[in-house]
N, C-alpha and C. Protein backbone atom coordinates (compact mmCIF):
# COMPACT_ATOMS: atom_id res chain seq x y z
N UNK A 1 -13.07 -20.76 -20.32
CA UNK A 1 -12.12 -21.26 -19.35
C UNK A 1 -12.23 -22.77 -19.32
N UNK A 2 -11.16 -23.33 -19.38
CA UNK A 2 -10.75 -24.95 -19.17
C UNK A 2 -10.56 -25.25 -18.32
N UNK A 3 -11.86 -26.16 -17.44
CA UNK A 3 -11.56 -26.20 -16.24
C UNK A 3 -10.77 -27.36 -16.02
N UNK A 4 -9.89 -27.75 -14.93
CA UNK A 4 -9.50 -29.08 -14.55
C UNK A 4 -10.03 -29.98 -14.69
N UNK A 5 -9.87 -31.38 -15.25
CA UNK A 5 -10.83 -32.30 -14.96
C UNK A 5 -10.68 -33.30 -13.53
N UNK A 6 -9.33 -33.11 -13.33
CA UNK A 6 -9.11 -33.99 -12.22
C UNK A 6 -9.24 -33.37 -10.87
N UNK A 7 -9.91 -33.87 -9.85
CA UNK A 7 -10.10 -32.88 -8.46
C UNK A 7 -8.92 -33.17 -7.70
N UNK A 8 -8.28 -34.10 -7.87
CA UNK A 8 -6.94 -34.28 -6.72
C UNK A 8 -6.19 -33.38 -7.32
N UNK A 9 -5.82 -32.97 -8.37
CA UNK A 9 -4.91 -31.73 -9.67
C UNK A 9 -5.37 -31.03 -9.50
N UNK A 10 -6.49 -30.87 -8.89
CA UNK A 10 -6.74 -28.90 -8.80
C UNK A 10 -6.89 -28.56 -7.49
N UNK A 11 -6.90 -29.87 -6.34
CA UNK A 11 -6.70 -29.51 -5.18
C UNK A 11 -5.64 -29.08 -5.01
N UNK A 12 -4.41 -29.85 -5.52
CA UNK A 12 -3.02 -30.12 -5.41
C UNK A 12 -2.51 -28.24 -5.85
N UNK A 13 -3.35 -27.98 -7.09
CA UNK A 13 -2.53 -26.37 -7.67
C UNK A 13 -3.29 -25.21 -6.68
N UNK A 14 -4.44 -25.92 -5.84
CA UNK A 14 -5.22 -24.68 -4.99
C UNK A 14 -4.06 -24.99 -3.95
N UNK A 15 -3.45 -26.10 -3.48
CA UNK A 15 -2.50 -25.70 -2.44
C UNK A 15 -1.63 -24.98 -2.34
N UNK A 16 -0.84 -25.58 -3.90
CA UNK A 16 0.39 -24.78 -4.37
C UNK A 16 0.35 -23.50 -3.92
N UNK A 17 -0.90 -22.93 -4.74
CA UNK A 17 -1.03 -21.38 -4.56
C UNK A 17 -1.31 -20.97 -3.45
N UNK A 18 -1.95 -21.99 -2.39
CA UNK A 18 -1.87 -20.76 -0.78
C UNK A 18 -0.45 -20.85 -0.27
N UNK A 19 0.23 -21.94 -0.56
CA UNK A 19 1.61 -21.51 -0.49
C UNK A 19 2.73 -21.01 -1.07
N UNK A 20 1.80 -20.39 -2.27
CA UNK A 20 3.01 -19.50 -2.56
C UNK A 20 2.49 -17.96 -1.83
N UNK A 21 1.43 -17.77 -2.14
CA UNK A 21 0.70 -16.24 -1.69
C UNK A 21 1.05 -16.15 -0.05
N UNK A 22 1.27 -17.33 0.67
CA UNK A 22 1.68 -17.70 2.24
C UNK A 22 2.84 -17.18 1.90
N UNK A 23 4.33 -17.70 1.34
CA UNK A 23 5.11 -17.02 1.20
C UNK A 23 5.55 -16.22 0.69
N UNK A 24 4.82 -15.14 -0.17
CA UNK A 24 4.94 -13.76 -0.63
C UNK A 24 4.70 -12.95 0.68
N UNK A 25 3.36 -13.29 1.12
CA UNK A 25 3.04 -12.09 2.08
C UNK A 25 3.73 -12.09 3.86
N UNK A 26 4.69 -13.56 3.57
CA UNK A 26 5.66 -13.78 4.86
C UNK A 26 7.07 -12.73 4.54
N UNK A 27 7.34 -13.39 3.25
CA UNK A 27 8.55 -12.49 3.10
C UNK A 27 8.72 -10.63 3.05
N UNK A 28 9.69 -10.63 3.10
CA UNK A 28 9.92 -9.00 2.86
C UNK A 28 9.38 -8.66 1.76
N UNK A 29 9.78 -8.85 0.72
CA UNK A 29 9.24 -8.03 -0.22
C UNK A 29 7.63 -8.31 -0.59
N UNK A 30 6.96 -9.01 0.28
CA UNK A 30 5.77 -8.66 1.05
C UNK A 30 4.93 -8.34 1.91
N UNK A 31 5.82 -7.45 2.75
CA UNK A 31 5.26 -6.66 4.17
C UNK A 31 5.93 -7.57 5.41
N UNK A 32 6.97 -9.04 5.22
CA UNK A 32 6.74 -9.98 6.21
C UNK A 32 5.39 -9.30 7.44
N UNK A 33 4.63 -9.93 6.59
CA UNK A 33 3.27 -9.84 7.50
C UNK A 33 2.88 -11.54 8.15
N UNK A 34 2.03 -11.60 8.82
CA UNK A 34 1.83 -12.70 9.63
C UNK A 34 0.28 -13.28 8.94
N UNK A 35 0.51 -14.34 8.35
CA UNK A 35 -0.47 -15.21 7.88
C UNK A 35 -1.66 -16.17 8.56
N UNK A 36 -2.27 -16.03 8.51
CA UNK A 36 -3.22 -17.68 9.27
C UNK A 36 -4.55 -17.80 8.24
N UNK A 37 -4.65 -19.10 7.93
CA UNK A 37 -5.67 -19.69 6.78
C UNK A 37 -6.57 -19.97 7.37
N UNK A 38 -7.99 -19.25 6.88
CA UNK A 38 -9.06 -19.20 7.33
C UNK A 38 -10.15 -20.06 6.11
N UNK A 39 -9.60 -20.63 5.22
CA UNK A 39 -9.82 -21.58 4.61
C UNK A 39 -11.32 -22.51 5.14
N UNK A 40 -11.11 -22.67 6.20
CA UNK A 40 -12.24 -23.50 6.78
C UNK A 40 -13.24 -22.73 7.41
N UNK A 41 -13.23 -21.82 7.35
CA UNK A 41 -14.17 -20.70 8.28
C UNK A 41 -15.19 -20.19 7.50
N UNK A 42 -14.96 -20.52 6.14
CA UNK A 42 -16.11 -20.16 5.19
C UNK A 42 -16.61 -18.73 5.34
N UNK A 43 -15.28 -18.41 5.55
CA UNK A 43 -15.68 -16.32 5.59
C UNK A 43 -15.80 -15.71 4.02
N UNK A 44 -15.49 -16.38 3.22
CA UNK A 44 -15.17 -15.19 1.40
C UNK A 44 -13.74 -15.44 0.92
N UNK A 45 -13.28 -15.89 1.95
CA UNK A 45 -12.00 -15.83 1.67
C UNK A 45 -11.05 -16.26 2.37
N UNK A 46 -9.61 -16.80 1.99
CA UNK A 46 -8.87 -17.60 2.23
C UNK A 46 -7.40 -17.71 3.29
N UNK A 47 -7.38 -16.95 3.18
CA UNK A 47 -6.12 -16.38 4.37
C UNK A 47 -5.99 -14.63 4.94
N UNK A 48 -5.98 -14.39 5.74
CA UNK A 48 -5.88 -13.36 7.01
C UNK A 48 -4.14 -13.02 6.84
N UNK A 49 -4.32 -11.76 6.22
CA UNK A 49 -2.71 -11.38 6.53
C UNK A 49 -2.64 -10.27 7.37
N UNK A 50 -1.93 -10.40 8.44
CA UNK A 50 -2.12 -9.14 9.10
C UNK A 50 -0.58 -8.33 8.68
N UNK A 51 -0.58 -7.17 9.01
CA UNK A 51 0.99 -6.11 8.68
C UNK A 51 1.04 -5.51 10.39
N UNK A 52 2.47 -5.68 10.26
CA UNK A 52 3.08 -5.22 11.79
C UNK A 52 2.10 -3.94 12.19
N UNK A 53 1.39 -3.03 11.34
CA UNK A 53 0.70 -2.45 11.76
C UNK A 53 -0.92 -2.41 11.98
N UNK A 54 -0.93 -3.80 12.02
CA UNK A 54 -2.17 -4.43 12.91
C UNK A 54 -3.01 -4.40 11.57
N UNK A 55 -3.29 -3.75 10.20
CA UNK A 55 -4.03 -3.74 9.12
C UNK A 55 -4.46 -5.47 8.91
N UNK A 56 -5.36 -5.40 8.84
CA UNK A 56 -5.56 -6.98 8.18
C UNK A 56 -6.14 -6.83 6.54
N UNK A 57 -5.29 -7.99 5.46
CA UNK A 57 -6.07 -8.42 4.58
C UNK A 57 -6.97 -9.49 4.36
N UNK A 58 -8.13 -9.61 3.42
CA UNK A 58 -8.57 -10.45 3.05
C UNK A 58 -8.26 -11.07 2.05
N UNK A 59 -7.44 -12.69 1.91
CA UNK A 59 -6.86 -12.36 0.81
C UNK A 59 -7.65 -14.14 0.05
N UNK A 60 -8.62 -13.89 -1.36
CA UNK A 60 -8.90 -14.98 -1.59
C UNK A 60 -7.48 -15.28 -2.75
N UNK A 61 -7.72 -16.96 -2.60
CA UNK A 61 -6.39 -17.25 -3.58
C UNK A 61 -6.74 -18.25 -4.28
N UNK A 62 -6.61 -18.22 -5.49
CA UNK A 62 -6.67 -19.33 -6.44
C UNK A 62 -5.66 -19.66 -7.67
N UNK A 63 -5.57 -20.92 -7.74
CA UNK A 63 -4.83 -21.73 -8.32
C UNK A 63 -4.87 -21.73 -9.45
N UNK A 64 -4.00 -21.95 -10.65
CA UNK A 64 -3.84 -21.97 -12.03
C UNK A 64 -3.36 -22.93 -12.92
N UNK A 65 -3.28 -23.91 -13.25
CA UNK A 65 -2.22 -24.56 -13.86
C UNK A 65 -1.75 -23.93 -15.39
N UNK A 66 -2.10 -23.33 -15.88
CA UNK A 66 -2.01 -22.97 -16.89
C UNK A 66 -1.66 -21.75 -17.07
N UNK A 67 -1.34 -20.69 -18.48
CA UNK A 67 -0.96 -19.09 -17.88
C UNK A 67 -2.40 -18.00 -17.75
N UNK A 68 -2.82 -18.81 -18.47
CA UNK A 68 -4.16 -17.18 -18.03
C UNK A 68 -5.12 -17.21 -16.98
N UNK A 69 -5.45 -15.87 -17.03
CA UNK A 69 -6.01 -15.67 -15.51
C UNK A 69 -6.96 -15.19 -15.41
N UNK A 70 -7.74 -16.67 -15.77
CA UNK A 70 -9.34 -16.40 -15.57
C UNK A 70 -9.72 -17.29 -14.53
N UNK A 71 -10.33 -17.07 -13.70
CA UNK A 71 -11.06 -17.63 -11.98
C UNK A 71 -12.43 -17.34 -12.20
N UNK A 72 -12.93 -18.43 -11.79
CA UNK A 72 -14.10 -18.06 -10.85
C UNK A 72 -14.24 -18.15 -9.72
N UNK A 73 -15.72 -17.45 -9.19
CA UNK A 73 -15.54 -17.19 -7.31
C UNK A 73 -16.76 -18.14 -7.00
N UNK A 74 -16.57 -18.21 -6.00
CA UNK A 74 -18.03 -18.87 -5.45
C UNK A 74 -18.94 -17.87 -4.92
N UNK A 75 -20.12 -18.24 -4.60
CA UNK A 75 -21.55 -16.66 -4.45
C UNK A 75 -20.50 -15.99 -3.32
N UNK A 76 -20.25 -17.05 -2.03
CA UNK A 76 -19.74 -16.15 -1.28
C UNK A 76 -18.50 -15.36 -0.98
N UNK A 77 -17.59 -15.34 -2.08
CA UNK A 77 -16.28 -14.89 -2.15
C UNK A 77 -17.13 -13.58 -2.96
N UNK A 78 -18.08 -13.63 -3.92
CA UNK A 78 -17.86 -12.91 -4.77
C UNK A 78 -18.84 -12.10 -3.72
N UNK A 79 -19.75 -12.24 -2.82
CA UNK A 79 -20.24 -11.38 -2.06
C UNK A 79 -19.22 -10.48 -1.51
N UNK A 80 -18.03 -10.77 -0.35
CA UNK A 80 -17.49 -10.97 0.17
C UNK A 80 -16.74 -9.58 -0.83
N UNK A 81 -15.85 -9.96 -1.70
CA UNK A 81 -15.24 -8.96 -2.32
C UNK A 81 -16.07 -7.67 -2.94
N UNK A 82 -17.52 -8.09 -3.20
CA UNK A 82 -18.26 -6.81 -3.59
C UNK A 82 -18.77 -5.96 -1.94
N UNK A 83 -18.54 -6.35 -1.33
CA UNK A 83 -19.42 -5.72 0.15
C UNK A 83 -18.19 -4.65 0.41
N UNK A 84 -19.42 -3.37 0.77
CA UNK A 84 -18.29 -2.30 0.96
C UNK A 84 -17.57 -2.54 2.11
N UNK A 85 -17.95 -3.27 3.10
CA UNK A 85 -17.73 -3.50 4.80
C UNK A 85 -15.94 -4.33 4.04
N UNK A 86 -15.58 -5.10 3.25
CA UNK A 86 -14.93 -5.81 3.20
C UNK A 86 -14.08 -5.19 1.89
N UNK A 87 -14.59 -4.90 1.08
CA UNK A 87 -13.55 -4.47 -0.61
C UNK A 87 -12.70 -3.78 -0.21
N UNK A 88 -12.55 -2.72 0.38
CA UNK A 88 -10.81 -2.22 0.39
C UNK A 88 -9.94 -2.83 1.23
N UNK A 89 -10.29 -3.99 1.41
CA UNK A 89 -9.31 -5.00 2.49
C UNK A 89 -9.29 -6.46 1.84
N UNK A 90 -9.98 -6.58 0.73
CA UNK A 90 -9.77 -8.05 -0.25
C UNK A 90 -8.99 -7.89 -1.48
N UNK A 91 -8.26 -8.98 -1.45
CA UNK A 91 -7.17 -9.20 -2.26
C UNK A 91 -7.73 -10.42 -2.83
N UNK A 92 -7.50 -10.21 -4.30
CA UNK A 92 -7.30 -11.55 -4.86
C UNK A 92 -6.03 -12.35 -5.99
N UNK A 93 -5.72 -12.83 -5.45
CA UNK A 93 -4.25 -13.74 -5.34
C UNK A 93 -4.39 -14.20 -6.18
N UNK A 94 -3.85 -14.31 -7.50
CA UNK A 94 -4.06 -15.40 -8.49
C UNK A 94 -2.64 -16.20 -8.77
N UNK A 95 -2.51 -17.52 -8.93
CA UNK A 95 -1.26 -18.02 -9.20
C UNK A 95 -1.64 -19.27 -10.60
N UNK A 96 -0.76 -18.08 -11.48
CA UNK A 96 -0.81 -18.95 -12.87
C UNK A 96 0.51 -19.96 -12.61
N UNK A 97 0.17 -21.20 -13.67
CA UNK A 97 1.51 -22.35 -13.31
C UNK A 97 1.83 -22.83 -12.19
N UNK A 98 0.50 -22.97 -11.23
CA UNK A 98 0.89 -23.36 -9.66
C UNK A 98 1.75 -24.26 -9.47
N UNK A 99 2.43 -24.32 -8.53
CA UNK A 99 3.39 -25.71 -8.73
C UNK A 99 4.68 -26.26 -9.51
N UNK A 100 4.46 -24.89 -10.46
CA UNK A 100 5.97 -25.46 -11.27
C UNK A 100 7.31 -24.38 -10.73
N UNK A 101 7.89 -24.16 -11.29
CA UNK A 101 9.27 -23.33 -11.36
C UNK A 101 8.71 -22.20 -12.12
N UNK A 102 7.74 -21.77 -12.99
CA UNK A 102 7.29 -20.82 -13.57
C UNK A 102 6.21 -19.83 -12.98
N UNK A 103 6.05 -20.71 -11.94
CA UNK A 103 4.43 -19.88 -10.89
C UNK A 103 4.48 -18.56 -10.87
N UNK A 104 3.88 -17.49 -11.09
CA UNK A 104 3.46 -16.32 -11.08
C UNK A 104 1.82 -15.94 -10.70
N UNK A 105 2.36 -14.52 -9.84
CA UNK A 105 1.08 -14.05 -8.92
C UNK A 105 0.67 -12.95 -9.42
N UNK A 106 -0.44 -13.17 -9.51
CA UNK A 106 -1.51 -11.87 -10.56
C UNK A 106 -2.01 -11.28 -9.03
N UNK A 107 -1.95 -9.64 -8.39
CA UNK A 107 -2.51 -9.45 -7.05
C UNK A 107 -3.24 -8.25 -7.85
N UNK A 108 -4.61 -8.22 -7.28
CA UNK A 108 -5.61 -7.61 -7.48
C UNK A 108 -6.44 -7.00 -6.28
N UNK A 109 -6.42 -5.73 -6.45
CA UNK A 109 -7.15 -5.15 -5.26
C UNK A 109 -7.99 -4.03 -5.78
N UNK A 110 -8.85 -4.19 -5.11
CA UNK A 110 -9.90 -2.74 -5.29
C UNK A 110 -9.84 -1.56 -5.51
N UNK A 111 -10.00 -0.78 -6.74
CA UNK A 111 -9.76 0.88 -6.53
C UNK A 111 -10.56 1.60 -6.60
N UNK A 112 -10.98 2.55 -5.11
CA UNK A 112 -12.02 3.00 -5.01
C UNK A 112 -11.92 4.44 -6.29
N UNK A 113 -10.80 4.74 -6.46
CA UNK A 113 -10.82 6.09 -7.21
C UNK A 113 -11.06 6.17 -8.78
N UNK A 114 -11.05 4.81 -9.39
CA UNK A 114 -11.65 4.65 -10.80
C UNK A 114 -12.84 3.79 -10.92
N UNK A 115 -13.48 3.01 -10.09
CA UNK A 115 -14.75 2.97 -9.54
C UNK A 115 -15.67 3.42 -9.75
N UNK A 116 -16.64 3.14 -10.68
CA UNK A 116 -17.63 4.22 -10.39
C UNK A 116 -18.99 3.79 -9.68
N UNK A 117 -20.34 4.18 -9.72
CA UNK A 117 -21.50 4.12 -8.66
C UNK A 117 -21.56 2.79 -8.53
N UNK A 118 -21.78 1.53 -9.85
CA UNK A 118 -22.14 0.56 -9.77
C UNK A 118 -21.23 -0.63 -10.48
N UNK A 119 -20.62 -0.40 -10.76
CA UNK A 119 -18.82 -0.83 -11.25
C UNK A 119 -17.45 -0.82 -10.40
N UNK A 120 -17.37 -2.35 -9.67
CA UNK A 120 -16.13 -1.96 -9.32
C UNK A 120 -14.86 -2.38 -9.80
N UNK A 121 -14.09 -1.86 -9.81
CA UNK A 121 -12.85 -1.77 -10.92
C UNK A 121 -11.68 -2.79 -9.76
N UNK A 122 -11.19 -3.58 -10.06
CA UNK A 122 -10.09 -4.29 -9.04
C UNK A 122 -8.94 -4.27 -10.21
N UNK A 123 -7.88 -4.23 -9.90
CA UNK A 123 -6.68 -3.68 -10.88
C UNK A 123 -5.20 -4.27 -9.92
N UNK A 124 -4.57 -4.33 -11.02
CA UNK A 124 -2.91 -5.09 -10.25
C UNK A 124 -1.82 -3.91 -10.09
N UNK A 125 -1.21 -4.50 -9.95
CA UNK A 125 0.12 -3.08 -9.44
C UNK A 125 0.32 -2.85 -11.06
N UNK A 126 0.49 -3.68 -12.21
CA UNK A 126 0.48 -3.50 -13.36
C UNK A 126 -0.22 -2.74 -14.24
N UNK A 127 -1.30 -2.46 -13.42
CA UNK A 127 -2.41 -1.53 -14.15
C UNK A 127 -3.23 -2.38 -14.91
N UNK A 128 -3.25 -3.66 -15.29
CA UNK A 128 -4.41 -4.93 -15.31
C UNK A 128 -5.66 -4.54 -14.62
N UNK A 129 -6.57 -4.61 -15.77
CA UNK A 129 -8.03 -4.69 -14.78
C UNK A 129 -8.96 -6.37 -14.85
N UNK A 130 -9.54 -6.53 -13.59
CA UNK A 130 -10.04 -7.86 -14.01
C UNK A 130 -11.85 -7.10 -14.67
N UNK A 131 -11.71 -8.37 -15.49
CA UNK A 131 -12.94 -8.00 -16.41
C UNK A 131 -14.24 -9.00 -15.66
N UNK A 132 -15.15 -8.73 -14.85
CA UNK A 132 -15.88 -9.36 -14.43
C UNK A 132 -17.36 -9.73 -14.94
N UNK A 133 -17.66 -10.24 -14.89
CA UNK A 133 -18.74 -11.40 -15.35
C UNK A 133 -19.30 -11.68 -14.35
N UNK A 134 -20.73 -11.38 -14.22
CA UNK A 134 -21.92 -12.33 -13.27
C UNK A 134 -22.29 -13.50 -13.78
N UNK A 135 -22.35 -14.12 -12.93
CA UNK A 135 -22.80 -15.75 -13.35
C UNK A 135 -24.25 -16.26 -12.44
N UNK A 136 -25.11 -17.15 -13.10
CA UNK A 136 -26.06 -17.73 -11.85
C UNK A 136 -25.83 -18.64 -12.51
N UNK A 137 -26.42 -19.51 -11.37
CA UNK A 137 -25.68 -20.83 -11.38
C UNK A 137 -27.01 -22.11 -10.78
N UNK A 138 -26.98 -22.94 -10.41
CA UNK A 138 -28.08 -23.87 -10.16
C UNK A 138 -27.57 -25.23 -9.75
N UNK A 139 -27.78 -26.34 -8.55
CA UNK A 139 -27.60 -27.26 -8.56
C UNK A 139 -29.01 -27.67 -8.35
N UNK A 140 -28.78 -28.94 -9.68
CA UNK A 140 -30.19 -29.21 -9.53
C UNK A 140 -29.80 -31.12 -8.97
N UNK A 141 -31.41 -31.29 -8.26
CA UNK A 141 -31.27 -33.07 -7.70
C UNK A 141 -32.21 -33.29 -7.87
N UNK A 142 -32.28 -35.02 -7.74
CA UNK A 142 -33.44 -35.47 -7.34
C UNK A 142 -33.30 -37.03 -6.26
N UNK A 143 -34.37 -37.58 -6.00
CA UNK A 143 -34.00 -38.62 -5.30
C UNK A 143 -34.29 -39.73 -5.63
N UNK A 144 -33.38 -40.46 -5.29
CA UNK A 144 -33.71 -41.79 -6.83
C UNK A 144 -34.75 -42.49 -6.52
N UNK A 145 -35.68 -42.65 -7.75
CA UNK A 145 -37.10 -43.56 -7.35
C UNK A 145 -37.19 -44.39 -8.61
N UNK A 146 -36.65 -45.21 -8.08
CA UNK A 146 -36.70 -45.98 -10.02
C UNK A 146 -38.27 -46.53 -10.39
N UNK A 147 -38.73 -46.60 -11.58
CA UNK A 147 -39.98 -46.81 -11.83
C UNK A 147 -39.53 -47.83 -12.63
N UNK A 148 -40.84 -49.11 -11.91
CA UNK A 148 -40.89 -50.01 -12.04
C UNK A 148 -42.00 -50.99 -12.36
């Protein structure tokens, strides 16, 4: 995966995409359900959709500039979507081409019924499965002591 190099360009396509996934899941032919971005709450995930019938999603969303649809999560999204308390209520939103006239949404949700003990299977209305990968990861520091 090619990541962005510029952070204002990939802030700019992470916006794009909560507003497009904001207006999928406003409109009809997405439940007109009621949105609010929890973005700052550092819950796993990125916006709260609720459906007139009080259901809430979890829905993380990420940005694309490009067409394929490979993401990574951070520890706590990827907690977040593996926890049974939370997986059949997380969505993950993908928007390839954020920002242009071509933007398209990859939606991925959990299926408990092809699932098995220690494998969980998240799949699109397309029948797409995402292929997941564990990662560890490390920030390493130090504090500057120049030797002299």
């Amino acid at each position: 995966m090619k990541r962005q190099p510029d952070p204002d360009l990939r802030k700019q396509i992470e916006l794009e995409a909560v507003r497009h996934a904001t207006k999928y899941y406003e409109s009809r032919s997405g439940g007109s359900q009621k949105v609010s971005s929890v973005e700052k709450d550092n819950v796993g995930w990125d916006l709260n959709v609720v459906a007139p019938t009080g259901a809430v999603l979890k829905v993380e969303v990420k940005g694309l500039s490009g067409r394929d649809v490979v993401v990574e999560l951070t520890p706590n999204e990827y907690e977040k979507m593996k926890d049974p308390a939370h997986r059949a209520d997380y969505v993950i939103y993908i928007v390839t081409e954020a920002g242009t006239s071509g933007a398209r949404s990859h939606i991925f949700r959990y299926n408990a019924e092809i699932s098995k003990a220690k494998e969980l299977i998240w799949v699109a209305c397309d029948g797409r499965q995402l292929k997941i990968q564990d990662r560890v990861a490390a920030r390493l520091s130090a504090p500057y002591d120049p030797i002299e």
